[in-house]
Protein backbone atom coordinates (compact mmCIF):
# COMPACT_ATOMS: atom_id res chain seq x y z
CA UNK A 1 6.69 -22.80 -6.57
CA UNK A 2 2.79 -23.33 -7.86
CA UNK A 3 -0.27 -21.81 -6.82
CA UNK A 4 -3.21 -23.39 -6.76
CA UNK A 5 -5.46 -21.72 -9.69
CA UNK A 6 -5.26 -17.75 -10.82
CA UNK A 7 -7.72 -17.29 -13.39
CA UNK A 8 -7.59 -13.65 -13.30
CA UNK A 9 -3.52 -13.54 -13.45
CA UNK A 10 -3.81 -16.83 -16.77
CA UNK A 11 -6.41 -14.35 -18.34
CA UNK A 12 -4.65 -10.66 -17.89
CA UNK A 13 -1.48 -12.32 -19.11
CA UNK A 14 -3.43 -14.28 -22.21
CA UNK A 15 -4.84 -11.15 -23.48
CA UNK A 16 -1.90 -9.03 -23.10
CA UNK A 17 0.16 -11.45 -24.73
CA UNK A 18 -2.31 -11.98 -27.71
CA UNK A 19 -2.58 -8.14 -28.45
CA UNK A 20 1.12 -7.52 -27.78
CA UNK A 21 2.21 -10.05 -30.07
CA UNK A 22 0.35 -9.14 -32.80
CA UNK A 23 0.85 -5.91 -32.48
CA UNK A 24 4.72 -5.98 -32.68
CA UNK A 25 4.39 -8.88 -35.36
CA UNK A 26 2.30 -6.20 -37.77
CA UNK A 27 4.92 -3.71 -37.25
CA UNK A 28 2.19 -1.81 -35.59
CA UNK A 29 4.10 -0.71 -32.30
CA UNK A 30 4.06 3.29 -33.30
CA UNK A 31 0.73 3.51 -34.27
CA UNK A 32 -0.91 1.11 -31.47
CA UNK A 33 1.34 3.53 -28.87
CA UNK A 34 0.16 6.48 -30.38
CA UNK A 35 -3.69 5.59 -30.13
CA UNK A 36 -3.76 3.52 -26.78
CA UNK A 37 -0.45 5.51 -24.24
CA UNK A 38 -1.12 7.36 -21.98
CA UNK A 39 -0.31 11.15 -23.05
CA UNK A 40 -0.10 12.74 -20.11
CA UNK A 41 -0.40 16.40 -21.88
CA UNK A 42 -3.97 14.71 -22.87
CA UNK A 43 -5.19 15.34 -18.99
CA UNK A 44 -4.41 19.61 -19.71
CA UNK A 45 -5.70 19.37 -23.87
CA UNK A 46 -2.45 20.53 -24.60
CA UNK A 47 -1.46 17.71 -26.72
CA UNK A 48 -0.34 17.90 -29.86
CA UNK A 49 -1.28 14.28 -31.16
CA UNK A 50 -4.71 14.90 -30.07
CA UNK A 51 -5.04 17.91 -32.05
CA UNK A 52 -3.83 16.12 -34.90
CA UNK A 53 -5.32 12.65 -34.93
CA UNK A 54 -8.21 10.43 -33.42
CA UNK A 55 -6.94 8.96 -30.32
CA UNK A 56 -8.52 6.30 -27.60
CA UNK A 57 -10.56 7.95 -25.16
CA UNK A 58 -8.33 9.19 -22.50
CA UNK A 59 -10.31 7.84 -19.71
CA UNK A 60 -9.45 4.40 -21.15
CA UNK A 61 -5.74 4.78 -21.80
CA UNK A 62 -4.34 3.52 -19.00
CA UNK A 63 -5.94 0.38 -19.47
CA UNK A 64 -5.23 0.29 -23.25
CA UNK A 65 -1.65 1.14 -22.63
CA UNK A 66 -1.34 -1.94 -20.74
CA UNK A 67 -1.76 -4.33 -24.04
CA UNK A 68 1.15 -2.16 -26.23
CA UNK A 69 4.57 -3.30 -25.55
CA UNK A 70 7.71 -2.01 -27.31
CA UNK A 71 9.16 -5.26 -28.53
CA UNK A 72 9.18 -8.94 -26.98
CA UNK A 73 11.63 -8.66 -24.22
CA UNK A 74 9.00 -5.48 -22.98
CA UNK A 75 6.69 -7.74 -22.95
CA UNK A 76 8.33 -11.09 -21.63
CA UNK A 77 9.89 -8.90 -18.36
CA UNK A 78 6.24 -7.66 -17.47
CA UNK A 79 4.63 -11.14 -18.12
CA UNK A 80 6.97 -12.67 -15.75
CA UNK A 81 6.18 -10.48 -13.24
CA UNK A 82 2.94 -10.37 -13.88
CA UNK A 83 2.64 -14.29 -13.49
CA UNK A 84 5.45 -14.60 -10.40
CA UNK A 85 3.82 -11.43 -8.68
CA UNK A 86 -0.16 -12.61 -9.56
CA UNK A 87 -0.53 -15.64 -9.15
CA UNK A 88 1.44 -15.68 -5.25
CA UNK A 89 -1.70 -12.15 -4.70
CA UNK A 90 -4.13 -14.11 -6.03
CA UNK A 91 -3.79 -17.41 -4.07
CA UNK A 92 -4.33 -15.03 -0.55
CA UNK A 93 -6.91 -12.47 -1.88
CA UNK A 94 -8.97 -14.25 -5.26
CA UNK A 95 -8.81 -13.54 -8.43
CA UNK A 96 -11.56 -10.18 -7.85
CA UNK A 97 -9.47 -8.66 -5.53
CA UNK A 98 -6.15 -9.30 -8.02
CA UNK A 99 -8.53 -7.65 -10.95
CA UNK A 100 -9.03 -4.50 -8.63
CA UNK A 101 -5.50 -4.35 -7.63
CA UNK A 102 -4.06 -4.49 -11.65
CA UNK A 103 -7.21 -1.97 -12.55
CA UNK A 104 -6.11 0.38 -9.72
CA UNK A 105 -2.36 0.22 -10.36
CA UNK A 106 -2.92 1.06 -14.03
CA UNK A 107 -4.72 4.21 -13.10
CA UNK A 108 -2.36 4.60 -10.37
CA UNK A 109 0.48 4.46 -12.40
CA UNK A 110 -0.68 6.84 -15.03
CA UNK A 111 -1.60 9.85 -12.62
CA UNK A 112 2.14 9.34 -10.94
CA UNK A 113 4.16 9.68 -14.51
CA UNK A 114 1.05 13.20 -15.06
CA UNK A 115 2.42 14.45 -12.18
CA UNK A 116 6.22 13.75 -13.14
CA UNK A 117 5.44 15.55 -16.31
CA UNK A 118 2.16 17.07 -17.20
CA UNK A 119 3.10 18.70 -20.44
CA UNK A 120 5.11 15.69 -21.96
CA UNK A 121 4.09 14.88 -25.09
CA UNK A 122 5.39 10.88 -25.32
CA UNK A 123 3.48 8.07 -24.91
CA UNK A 124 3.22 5.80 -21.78
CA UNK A 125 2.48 2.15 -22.68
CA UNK A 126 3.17 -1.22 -20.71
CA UNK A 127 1.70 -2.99 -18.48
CA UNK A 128 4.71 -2.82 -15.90
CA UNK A 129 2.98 0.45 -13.85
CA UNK A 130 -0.81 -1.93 -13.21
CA UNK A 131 1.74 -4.91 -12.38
CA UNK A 132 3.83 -3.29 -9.63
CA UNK A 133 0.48 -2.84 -7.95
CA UNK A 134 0.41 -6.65 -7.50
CA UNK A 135 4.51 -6.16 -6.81
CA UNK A 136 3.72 -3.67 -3.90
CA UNK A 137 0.80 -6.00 -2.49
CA UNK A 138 3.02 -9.19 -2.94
CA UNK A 139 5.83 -7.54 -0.73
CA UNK A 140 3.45 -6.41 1.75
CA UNK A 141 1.47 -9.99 2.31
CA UNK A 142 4.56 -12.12 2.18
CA UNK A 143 7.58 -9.57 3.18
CA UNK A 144 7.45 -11.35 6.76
CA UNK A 145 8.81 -14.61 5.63
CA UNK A 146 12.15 -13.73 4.36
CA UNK A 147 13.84 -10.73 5.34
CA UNK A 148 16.12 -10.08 8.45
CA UNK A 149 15.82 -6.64 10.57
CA UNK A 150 18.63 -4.20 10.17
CA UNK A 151 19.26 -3.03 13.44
CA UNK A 152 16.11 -0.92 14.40
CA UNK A 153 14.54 -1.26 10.78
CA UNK A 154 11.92 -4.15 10.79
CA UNK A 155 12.13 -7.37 8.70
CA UNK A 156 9.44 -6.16 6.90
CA UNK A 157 10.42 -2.78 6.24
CA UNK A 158 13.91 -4.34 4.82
CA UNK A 159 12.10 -6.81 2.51
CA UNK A 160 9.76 -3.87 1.14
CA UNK A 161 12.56 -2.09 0.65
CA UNK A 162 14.59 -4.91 -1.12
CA UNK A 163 11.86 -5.44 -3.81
CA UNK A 164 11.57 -2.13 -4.22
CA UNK A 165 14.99 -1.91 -5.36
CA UNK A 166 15.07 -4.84 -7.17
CA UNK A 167 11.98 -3.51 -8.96
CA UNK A 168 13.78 -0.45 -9.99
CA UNK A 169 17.24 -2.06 -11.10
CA UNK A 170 15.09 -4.42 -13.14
CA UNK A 171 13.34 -1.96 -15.12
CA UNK A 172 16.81 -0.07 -15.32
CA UNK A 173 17.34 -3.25 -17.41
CA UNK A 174 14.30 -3.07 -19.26
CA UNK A 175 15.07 0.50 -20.45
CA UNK A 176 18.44 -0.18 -21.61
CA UNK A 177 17.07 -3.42 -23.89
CA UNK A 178 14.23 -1.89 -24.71
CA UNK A 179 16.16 1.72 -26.04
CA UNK A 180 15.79 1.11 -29.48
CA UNK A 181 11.98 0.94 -29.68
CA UNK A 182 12.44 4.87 -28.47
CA UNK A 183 9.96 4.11 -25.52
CA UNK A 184 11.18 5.03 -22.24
CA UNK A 185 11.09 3.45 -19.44
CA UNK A 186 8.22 5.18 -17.04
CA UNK A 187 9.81 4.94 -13.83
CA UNK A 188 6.78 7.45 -12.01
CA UNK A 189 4.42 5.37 -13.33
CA UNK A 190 5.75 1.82 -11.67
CA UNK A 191 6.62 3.96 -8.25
CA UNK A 192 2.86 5.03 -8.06
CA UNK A 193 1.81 1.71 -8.74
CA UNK A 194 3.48 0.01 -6.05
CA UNK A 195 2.33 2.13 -4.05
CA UNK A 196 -1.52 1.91 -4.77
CA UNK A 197 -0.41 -2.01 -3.91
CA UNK A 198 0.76 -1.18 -0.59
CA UNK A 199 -1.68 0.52 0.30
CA UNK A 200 -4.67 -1.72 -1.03
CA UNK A 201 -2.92 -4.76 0.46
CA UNK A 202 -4.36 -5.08 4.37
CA UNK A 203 -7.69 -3.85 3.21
CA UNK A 204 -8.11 -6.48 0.17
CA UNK A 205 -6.86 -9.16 2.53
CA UNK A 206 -9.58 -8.29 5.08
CA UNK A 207 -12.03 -8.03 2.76
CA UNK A 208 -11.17 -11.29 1.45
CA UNK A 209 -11.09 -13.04 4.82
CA UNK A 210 -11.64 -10.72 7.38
CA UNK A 211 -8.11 -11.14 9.06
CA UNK A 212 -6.71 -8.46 10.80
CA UNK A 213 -3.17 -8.67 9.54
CA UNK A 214 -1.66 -10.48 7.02
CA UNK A 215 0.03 -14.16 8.25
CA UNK A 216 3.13 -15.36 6.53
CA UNK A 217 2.17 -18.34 3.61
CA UNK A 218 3.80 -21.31 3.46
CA UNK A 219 4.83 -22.24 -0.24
CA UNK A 220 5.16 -25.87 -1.94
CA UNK A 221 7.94 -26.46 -4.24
């Protein structure tokens, strides 16, 4: 399955990759999570490593936690998804409206895991929350295709639904590989990014093209 040129999906991925790797190569995972998460007890001032050291501005965190990942298979689960999931968005919408969707999703994702747990003290960081944006949107443009109704449940309800769950059991995974680095797995944070790509997906597509509804896509193999 190609798609034909995503140079916003090839350039998210590049830098994330860059920083991520050389950020777990220097050892520098606990440090680089520490000045670039996403605290959510930051949003209140009632945080602790605030107080104590000089942090990233918290307006920019959830776009700096993006780029920290808490060891490579982290980071090779969200680049895969970030390339399957990106490149398919960006062939319908262009690469400006797949910047706006991973932009929105990271912000997206951050104010979902705040309002899971204002006061908590732990780090967010990952890119996975900004890339189930681009999940959500990907389910929505192309559920049609695949899918089978379940009595009076729509295809296209059912295939939302699927990826949905497959999103979660996935990053189940994630959490259990990844439970060494002592990151958690923010499950808020991917939930309120899939849905800021539900929700942006009709409008981006009509402000792409100026269709009404989305159409199935054929794919070449």
């Amino acid at each position: 399955m190609r798609a034909r040129g995503a140079p916003a999906t090839f350039a998210i991925a590049a830098l994330t990759f860059v920083v991520s790797v050389a950020i777990i190569l220097l050892n520098w995972i606990e440090p680089a999570a520490l000045w670039a998460g996403f605290i959510p007890a930051r949003v209140s001032g009632t945080s602790y490593f605030a107080a104590q050291y000089k942090l990233a501005p918290l307006i920019l965190t959830p776009l700096t936690a993006t780029l920290v990942h808490g060891g490579f298979l982290h980071l090779g689960f969200n680049l895969f998804m970030l390339l399957f999931a990106g490149q398919q968005c960006e062939k319908l919408l262009g690469w400006k409206a797949v910047a706006v969707l991973y932009l929105v999703g990271a912000y997206a994702s951050v104010a979902a895991q705040w309002l899971a747990g204002p006061g908590a003290q732990v780090p967010m960081i990952g890119a996975s929350g900004a890339i189930s944006a681009l999940m959500g949107t990907y389910a929505l443009l192309y559920g049609r295709s695949r899918a089978k109704a379940i009595g009076p449940i729509p295809a296209r309800v059912v295939h939302v639904v699927w990826l949905a769950v497959a999103w979660t059991v996935l990053n189940l995974m994630i959490g259990i590989m990844s439970a060494g680095t002592d990151m958690p797995v923010a499950a808020p944070a991917h939930v309120g990014g899939f849905i800021a790509g539900l929700v942006l997906a009709r409008p981006l597509l009509r402000w792409r093209s100026g269709a009404a509804e989305p159409r199935p896509v054929s794919f070449s193999e």
